[in-house]
N, C-alpha and C. Protein backbone atom coordinates (compact mmCIF):
# COMPACT_ATOMS: atom_id res chain seq x y z
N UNK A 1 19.48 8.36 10.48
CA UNK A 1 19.22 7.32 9.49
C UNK A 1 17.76 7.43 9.05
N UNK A 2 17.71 7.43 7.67
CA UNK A 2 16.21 7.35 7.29
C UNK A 2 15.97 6.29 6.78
N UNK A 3 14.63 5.69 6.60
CA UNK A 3 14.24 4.78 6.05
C UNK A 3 12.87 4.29 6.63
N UNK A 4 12.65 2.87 6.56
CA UNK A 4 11.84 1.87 7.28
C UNK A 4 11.77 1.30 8.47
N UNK A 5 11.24 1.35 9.75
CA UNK A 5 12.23 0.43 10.87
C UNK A 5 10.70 -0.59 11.45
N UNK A 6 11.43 -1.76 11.35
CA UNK A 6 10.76 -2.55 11.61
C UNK A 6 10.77 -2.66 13.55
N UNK A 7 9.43 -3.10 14.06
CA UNK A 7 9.30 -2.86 15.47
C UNK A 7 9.17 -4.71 15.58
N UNK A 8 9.36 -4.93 16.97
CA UNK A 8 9.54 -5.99 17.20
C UNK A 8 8.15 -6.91 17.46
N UNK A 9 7.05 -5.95 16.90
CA UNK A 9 5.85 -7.27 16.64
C UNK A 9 5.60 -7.55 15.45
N UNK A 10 6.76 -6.80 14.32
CA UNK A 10 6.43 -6.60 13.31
C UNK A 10 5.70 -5.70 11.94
N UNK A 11 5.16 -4.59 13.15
CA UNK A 11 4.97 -3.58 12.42
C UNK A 11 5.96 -2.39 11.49
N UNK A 12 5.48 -1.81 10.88
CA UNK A 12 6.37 -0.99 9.84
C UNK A 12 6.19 0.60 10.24
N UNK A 13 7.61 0.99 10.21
CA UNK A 13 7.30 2.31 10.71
C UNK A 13 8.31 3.34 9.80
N UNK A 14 7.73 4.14 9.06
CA UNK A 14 8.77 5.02 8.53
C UNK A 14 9.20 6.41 8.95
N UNK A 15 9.90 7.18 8.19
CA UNK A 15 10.05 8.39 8.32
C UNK A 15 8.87 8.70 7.56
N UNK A 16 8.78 10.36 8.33
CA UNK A 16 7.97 11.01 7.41
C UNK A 16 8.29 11.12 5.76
N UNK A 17 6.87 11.17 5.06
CA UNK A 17 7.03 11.11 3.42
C UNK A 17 7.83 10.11 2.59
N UNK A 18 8.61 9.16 3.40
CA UNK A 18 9.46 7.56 2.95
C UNK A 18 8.26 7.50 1.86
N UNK A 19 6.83 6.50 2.62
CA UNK A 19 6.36 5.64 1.84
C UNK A 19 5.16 6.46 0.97
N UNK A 20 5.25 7.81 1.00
CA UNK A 20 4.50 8.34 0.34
C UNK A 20 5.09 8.46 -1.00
N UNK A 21 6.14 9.32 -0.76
CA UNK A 21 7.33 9.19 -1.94
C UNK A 21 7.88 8.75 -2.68
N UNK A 22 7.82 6.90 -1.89
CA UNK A 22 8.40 5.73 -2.84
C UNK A 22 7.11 5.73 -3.85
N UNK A 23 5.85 5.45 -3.51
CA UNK A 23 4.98 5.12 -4.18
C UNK A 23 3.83 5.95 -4.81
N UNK A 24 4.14 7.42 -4.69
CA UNK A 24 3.65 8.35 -5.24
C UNK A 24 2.41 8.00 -4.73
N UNK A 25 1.70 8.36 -3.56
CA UNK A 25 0.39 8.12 -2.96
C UNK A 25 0.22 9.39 -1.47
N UNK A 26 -0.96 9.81 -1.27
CA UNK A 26 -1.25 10.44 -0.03
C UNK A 26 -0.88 9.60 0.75
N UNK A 27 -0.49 10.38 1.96
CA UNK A 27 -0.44 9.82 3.30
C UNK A 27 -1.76 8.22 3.39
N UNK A 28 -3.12 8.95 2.78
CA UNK A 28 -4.37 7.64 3.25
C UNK A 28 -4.21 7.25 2.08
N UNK A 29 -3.11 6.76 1.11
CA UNK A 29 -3.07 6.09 0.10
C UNK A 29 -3.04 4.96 0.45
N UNK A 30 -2.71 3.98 -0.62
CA UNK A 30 -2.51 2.43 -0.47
C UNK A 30 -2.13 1.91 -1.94
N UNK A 31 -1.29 0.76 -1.33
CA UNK A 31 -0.62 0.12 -2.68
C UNK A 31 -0.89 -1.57 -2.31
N UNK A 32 -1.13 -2.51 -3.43
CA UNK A 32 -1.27 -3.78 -3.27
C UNK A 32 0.40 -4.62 -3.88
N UNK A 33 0.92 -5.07 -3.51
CA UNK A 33 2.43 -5.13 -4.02
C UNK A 33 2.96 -6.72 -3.92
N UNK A 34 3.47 -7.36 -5.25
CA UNK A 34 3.38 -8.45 -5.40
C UNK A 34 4.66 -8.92 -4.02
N UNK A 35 4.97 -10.35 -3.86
CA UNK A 35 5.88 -10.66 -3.68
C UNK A 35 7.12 -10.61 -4.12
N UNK A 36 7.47 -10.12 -5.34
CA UNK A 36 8.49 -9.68 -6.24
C UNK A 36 8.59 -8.39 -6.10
N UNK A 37 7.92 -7.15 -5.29
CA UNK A 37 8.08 -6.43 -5.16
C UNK A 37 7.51 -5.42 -6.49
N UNK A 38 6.89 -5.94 -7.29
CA UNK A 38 5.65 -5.25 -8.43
C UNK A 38 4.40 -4.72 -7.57
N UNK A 39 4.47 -3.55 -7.88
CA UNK A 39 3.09 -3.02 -7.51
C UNK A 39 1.95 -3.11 -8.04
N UNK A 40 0.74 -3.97 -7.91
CA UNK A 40 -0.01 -4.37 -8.49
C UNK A 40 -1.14 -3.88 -9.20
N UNK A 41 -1.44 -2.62 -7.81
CA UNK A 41 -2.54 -1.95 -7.59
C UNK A 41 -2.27 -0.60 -6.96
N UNK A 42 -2.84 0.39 -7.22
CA UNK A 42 -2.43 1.37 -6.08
C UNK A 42 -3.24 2.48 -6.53
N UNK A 43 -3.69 3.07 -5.14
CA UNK A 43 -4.61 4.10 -5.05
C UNK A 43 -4.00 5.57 -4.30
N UNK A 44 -4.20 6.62 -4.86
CA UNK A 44 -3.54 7.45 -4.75
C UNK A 44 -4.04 8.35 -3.37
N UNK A 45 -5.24 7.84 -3.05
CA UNK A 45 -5.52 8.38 -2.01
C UNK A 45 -6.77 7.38 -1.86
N UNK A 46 -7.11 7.48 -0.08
CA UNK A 46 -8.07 6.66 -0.18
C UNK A 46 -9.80 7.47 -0.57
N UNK A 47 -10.62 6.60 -0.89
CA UNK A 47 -11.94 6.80 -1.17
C UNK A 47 -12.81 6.22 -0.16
N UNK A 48 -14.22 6.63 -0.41
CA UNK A 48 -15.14 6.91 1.28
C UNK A 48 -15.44 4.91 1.80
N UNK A 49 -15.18 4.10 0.53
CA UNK A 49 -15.41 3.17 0.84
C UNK A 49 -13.86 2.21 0.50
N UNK A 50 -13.00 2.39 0.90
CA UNK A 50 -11.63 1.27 0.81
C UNK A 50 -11.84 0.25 1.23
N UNK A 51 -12.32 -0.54 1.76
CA UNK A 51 -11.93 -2.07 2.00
C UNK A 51 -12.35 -2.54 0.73
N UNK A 52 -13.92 -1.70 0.19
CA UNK A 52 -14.54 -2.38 -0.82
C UNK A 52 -13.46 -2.44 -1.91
N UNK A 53 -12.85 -1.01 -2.37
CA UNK A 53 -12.01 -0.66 -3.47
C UNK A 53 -10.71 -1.88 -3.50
N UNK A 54 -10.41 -2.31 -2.11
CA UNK A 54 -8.73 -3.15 -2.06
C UNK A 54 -9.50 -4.51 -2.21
N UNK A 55 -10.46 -4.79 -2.10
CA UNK A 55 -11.55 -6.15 -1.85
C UNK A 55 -11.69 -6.62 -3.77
N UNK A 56 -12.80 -5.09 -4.49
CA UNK A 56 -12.38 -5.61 -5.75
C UNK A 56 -11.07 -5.32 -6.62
N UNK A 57 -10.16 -4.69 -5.82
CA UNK A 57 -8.82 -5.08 -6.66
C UNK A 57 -7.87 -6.16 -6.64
N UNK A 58 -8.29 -6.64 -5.30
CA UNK A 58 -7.58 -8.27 -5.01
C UNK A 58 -8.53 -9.29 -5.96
N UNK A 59 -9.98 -9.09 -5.92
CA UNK A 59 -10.67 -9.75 -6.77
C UNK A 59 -9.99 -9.65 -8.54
N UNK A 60 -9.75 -8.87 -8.81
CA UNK A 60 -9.82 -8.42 -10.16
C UNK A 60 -7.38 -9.30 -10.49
N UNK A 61 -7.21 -8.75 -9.54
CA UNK A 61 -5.90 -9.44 -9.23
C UNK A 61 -5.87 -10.62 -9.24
N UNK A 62 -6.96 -11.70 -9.08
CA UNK A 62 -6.79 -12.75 -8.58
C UNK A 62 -7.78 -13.30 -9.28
N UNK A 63 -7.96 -13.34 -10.68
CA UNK A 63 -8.93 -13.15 -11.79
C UNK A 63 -10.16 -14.01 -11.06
N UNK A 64 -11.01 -13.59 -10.22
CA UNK A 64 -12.01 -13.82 -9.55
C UNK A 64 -13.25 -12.80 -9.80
N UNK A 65 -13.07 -11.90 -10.95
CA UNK A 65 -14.11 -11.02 -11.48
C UNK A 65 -14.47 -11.43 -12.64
């Protein structure tokens, strides 16, 4: 079975290339993703400073810029 499997503290665990694939991103990618399941934001790989990059895209998301 492939897919997603959720662990019992709640963490997310996939197969290899699942969540790269769904969301067209490197492995050190990242996606910001609404509750509706809209992807808001997404970086295709990460850069030398990410918290800052997901910090002003939640800002900019959350018209706080």
């Amino acid at each position: 079975m492939s897919g997603i499997q959720i662990g019992p503290a709640g963490d997310a665990a996939a197969d290899a290339d699942v969540f790269e694939d769904a969301y067209g991103v490197a492995p050190d990618g990242a996606i910001i993703a609404r509750p509706d399941g809209i992807v808001a934001w997404r970086a295709s790989q990460t850069d030398l400073d990410a918290e800052q990059s997901i910090e002003a895209a939640m800002n900019r998301l959350l018209c706080r810029v």
